[in-house]
C-alpha atoms as a PDB file:
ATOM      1  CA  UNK A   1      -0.630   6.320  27.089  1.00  0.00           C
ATOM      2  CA  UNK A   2      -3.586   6.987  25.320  1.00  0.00           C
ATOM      3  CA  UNK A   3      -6.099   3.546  25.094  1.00  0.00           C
ATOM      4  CA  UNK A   4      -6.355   2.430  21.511  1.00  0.00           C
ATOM      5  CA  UNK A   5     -10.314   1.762  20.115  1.00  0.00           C
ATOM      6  CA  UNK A   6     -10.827  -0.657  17.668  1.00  0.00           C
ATOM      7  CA  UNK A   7     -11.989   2.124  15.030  1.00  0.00           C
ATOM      8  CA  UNK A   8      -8.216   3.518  15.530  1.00  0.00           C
ATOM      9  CA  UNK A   9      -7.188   0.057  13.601  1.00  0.00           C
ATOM     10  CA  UNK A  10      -9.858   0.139  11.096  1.00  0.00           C
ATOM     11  CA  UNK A  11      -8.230   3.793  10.577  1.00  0.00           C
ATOM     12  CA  UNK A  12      -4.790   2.471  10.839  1.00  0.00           C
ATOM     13  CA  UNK A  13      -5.590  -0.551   8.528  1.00  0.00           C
ATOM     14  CA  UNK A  14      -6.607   2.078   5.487  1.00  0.00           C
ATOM     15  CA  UNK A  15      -3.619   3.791   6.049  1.00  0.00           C
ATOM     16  CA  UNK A  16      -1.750   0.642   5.557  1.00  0.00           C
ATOM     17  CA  UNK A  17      -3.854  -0.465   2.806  1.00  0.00           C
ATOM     18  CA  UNK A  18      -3.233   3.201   0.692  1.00  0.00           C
ATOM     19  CA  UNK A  19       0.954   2.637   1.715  1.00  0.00           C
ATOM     20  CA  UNK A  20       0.787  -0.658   0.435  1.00  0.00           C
ATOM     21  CA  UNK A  21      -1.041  -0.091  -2.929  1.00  0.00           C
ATOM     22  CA  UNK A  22       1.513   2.738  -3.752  1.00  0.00           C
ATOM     23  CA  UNK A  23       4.298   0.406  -3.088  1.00  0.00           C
ATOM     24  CA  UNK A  24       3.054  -2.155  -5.302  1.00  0.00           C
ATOM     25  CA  UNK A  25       3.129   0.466  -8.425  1.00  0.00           C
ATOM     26  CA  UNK A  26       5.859   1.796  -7.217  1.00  0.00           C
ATOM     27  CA  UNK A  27       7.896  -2.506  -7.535  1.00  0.00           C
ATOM     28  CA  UNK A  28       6.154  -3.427 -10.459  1.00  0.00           C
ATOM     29  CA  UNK A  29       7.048  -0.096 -12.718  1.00  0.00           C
ATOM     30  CA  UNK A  30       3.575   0.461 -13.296  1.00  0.00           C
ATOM     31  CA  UNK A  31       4.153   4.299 -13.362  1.00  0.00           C
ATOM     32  CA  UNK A  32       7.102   6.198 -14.166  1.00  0.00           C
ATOM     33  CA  UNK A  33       9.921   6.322 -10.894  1.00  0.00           C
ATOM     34  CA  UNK A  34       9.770  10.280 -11.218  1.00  0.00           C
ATOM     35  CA  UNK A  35       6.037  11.088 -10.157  1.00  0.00           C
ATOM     36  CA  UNK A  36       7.099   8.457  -7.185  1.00  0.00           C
ATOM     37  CA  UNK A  37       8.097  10.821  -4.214  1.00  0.00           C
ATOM     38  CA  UNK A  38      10.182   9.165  -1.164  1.00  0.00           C
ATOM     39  CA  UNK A  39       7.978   9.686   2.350  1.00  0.00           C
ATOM     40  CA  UNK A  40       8.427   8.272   5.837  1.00  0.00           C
ATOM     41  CA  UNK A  41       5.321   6.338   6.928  1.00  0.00           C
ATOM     42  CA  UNK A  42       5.724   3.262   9.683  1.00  0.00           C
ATOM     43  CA  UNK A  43       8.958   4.271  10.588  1.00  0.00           C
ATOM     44  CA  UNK A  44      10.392   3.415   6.986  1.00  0.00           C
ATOM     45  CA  UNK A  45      10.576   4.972   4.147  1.00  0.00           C
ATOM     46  CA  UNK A  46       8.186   4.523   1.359  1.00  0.00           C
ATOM     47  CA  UNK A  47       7.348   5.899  -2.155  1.00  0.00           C
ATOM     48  CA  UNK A  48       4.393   7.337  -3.071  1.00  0.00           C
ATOM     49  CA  UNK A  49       2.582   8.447  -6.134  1.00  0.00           C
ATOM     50  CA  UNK A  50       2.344  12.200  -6.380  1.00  0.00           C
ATOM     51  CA  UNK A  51       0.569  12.346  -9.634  1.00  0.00           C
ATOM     52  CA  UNK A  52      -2.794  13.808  -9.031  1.00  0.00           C
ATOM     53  CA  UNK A  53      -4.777  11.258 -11.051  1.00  0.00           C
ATOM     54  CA  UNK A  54      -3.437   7.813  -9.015  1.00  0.00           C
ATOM     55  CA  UNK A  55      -3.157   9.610  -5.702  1.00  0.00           C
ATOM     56  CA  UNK A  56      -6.913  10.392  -5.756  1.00  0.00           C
ATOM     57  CA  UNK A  57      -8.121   6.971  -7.891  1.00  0.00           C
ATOM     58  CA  UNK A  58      -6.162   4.609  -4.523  1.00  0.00           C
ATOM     59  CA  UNK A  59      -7.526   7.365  -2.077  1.00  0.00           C
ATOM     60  CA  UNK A  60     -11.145   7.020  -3.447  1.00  0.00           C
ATOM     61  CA  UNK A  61     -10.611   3.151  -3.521  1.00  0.00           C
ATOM     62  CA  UNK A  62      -9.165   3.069   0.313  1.00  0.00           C
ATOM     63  CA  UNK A  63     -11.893   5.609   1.363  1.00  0.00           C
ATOM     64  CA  UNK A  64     -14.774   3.209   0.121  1.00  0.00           C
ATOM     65  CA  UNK A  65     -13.110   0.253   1.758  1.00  0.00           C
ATOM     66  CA  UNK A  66     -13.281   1.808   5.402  1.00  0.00           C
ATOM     67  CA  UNK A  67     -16.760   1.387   5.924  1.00  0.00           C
ATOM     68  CA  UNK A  68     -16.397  -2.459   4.825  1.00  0.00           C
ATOM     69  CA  UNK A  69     -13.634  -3.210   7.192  1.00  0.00           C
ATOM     70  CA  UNK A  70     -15.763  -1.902   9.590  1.00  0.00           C
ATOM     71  CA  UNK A  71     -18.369  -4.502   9.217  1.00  0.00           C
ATOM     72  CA  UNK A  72     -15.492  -7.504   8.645  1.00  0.00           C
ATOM     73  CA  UNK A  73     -15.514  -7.404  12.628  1.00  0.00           C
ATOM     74  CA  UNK A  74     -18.899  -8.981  12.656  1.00  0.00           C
ATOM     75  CA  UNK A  75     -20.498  -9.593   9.353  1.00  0.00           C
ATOM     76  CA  UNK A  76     -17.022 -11.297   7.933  1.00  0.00           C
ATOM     77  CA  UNK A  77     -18.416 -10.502   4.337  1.00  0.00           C
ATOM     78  CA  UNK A  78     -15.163  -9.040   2.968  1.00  0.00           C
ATOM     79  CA  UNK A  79     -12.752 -11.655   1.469  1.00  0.00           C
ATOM     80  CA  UNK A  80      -9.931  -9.842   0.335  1.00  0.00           C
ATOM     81  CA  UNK A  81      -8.885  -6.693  -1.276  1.00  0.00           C
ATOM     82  CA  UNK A  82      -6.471  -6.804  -4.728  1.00  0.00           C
ATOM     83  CA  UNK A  83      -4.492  -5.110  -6.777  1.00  0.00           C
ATOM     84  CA  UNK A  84      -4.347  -6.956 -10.229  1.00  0.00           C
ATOM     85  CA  UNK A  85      -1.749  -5.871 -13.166  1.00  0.00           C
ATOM     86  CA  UNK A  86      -2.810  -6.592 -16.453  1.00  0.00           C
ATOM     87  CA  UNK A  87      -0.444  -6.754 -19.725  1.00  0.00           C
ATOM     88  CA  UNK A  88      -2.334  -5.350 -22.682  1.00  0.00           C
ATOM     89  CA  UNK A  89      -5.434  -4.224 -20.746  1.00  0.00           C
ATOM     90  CA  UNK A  90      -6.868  -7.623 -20.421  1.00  0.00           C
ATOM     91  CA  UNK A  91      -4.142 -10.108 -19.521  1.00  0.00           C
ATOM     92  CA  UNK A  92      -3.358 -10.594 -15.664  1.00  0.00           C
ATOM     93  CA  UNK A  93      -0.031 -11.370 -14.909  1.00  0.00           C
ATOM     94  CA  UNK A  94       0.280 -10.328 -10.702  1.00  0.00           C
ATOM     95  CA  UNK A  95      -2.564 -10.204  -8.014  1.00  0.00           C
ATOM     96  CA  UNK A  96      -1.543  -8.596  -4.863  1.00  0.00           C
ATOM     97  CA  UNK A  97      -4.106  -9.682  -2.221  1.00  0.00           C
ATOM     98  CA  UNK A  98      -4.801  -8.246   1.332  1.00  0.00           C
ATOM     99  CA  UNK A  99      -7.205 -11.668   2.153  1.00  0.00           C
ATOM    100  CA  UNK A 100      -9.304 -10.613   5.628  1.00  0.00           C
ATOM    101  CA  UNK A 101     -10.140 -11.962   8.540  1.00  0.00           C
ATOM    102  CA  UNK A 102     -12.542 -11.739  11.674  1.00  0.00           C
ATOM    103  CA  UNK A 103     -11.018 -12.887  14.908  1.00  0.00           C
ATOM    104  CA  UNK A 104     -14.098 -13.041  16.399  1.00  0.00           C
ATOM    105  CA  UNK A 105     -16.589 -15.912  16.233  1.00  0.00           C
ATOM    106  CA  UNK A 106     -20.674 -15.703  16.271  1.00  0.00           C
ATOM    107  CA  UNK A 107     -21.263 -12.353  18.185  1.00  0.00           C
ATOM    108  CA  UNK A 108     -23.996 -10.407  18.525  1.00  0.00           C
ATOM    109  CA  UNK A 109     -22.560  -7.065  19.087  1.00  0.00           C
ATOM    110  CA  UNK A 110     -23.195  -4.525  17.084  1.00  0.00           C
ATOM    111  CA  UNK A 111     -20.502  -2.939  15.015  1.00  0.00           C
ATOM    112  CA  UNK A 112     -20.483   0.426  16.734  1.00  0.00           C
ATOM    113  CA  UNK A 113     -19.926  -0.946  20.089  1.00  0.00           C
ATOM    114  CA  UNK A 114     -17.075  -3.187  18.926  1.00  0.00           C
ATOM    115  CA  UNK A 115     -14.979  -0.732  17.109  1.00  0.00           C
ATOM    116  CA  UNK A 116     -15.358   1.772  20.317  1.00  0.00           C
ATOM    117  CA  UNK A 117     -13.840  -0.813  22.899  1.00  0.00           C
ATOM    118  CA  UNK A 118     -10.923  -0.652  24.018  1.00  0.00           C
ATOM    119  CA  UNK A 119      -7.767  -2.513  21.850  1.00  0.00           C
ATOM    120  CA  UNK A 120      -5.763  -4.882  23.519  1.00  0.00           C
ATOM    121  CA  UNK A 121      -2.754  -3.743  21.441  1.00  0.00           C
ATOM    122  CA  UNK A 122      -0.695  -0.550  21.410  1.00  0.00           C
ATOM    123  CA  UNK A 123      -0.599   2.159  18.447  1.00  0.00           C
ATOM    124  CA  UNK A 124       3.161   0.808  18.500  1.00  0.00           C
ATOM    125  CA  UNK A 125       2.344  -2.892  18.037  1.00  0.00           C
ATOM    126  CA  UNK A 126       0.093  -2.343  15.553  1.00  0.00           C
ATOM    127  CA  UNK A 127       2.610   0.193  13.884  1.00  0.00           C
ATOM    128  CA  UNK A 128       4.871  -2.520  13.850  1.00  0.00           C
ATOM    129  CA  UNK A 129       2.924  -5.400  12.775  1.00  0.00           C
ATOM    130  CA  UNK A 130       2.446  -3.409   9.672  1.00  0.00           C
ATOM    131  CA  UNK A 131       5.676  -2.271   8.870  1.00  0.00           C
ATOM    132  CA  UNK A 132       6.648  -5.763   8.633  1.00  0.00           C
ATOM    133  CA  UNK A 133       3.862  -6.232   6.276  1.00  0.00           C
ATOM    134  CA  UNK A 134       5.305  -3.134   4.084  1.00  0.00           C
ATOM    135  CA  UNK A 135       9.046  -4.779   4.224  1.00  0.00           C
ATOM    136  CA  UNK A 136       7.904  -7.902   2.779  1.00  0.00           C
ATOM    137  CA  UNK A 137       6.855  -5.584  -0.420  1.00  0.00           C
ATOM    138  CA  UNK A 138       9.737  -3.952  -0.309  1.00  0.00           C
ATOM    139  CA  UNK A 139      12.061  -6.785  -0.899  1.00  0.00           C
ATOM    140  CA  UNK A 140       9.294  -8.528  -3.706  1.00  0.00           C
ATOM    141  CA  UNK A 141      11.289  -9.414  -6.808  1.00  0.00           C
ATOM    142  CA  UNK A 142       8.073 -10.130  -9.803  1.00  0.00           C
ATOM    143  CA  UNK A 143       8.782 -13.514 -11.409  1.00  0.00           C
ATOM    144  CA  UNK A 144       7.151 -11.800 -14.563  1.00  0.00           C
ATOM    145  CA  UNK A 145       9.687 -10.048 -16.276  1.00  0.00           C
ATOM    146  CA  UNK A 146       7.329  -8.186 -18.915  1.00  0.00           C
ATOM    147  CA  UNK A 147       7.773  -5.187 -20.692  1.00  0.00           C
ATOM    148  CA  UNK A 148       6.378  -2.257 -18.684  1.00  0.00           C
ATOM    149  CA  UNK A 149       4.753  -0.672 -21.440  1.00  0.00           C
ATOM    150  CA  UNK A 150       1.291  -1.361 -22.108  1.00  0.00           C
ATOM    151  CA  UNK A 151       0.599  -2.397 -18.848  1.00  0.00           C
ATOM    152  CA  UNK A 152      -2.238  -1.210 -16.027  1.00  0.00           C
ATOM    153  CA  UNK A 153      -4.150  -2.435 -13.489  1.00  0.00           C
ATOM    154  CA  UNK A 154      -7.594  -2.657 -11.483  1.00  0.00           C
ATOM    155  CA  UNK A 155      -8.662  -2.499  -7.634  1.00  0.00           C
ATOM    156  CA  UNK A 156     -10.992  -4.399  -6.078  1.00  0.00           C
ATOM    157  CA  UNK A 157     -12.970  -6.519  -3.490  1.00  0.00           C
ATOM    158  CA  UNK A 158     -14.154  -9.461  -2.988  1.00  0.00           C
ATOM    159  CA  UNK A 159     -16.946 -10.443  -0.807  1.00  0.00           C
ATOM    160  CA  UNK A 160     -18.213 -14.026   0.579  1.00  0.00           C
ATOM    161  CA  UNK A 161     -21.605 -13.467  -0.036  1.00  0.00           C
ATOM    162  CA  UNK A 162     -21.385 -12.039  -3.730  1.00  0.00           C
ATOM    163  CA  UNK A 163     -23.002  -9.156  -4.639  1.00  0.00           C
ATOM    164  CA  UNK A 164     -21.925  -5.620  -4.718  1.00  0.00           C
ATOM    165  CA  UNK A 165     -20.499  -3.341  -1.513  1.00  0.00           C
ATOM    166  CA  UNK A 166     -22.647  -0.687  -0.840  1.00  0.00           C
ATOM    167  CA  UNK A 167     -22.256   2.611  -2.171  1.00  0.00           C
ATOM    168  CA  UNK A 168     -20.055   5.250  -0.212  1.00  0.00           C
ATOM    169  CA  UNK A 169     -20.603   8.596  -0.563  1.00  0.00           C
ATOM    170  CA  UNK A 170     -17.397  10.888  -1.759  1.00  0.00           C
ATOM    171  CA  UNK A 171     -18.403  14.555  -1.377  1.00  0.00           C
ATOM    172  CA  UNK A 172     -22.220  13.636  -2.178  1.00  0.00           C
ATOM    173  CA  UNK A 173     -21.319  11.920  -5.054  1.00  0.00           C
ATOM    174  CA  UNK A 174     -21.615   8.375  -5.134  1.00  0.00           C
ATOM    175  CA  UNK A 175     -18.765   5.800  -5.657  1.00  0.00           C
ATOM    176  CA  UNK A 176     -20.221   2.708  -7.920  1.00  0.00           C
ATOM    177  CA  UNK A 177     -18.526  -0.281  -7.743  1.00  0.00           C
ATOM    178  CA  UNK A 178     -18.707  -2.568 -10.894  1.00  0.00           C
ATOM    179  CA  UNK A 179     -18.703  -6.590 -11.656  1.00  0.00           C
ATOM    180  CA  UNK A 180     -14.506  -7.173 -12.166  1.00  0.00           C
ATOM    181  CA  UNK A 181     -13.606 -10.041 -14.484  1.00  0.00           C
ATOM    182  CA  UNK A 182     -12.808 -12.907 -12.955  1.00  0.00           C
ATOM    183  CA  UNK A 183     -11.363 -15.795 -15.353  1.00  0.00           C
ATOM    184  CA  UNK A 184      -8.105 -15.928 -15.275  1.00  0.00           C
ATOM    185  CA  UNK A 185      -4.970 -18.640 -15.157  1.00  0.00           C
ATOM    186  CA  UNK A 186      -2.316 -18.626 -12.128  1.00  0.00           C
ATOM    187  CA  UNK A 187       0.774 -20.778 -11.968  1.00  0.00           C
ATOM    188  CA  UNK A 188       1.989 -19.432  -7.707  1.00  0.00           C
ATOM    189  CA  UNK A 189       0.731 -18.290  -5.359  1.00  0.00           C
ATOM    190  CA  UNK A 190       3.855 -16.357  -2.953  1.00  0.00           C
ATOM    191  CA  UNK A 191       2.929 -15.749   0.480  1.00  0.00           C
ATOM    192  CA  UNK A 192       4.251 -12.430   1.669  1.00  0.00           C
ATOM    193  CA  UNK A 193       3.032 -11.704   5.693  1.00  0.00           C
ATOM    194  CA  UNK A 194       0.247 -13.132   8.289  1.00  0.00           C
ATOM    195  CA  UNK A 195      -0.966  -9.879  10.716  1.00  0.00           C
ATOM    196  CA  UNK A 196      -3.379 -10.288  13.739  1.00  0.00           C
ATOM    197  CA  UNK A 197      -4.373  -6.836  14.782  1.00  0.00           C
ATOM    198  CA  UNK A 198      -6.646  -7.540  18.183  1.00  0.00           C
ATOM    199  CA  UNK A 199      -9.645  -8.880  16.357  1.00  0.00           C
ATOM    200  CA  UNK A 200      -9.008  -8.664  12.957  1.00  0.00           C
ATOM    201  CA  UNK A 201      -6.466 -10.173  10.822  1.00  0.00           C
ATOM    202  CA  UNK A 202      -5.097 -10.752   7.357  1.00  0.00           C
ATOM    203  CA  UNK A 203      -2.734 -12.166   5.053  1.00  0.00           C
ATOM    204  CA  UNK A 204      -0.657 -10.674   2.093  1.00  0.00           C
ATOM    205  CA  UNK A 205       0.070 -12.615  -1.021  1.00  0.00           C
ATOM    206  CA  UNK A 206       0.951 -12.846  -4.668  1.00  0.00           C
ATOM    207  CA  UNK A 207      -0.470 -14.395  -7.221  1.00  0.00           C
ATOM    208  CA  UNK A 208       1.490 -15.337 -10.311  1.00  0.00           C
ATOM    209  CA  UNK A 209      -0.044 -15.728 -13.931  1.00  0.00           C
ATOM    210  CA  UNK A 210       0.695 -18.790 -15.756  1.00  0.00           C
ATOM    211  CA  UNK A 211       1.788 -18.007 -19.174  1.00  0.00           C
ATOM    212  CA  UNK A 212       0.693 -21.681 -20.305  1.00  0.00           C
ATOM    213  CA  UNK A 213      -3.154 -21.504 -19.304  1.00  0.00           C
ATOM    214  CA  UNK A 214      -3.454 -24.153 -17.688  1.00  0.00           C
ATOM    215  CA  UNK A 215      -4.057 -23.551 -13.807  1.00  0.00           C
ATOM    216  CA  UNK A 216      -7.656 -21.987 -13.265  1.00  0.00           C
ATOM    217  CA  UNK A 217      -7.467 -19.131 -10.638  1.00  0.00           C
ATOM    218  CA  UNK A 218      -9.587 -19.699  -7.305  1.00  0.00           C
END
């Protein structure tokens, strides 16, 4: 068998990541069922968004995030990565989080020699571990019952440090990320799944508007 690098789960990560964002469209309505198409990806089946628009918009999105995953092995400067629905363009009502994690503690390797050393974990374990993230999704009931008209939704990241990610380069054109608006109110926060993948690691969770106002979100 074939040794896994660490840059094979950065790679495997994204692929997650892109699975997971078109199953949390696909739950919460956000696009019509018919442009959803039924594939097989981590041994289950999933659905994913054929239209040409939202394929390419969560392809862009996952494609920019590589590089920063990357760098999570050592810098740690990636908090999480969300997918927030909004009601009426400007009222959250779900946050679906992917919150990251180094493994490792005060290093000073540098990034390229980490992510081509040799995994301690399988392509099948890590296969796994992710399909059980994917599974929790699938069997997510929203406490929001909302009408799905009028509603959207943003990507993003959140780094420790503030600031803005670096740009990544898309074909020679540069990707710009943008300040996203962060007052909002949440009543729950749901855990979903806890994943250690060698030396990275993350949780998935929802977060839950509150329709009365009155929790701040963190």
């Amino acid at each position: 068998m074939a040794q896994v690098i660490r840059r094979d789960i950065i790679t495997l990560t994204c692929e997650f990541l892109e699975t997971w964002l078109h199953q949390i469209l696909y739950r919460c309505e956000l696009y019509p069922k018919a442009i959803f198409k039924q594939q097989k990806k981590f041994q289950m089946p999933v659905y994913i968004a054929l239209h040409p628009e939202v394929r390419d918009y969560i392809a862009n999105f996952v494609q920019s995030c590589q590089p920063l995953l990357e760098k999570v092995l050592v810098v740690g400067d990636v908090k999480f990565i969300a997918l927030t629905v909004l009601q009426d363009a400007d009222t959250p009502t779900e946050k679906f989080v992917l919150e990251i994690r180094s493994l490792l503690h005060s290093v000073d390797i540098p990034v390229d020699v980490i992510l081509e050393s040799g995994s301690t974990f399988t392509l099948a374990d890590l296969e796994q571990h992710l399909r059980a993230c994917l599974l929790k999704m699938v069997t997510y009931q929203p406490s929001n019952k909302l009408d799905t008209e009028d509603r959207t939704f943003f990507l993003s990241v959140e780094k420790i440090h503030g600031g803005l990610p670096q740009q990544v380069k898309d074909n020679g054109v540069a990707i710009d990320w943008i300040p996203a608006e962060t007052r909002c109110h949440w009543k729950t926060i749901k855990p979903l799944k806890s994943v250690e993948l060698d030396l990275l690691g993350f949780n998935t969770f929802v977060m839950e508007a509150s329709r009365k106002g009155k929790e701040r979100c963190p």
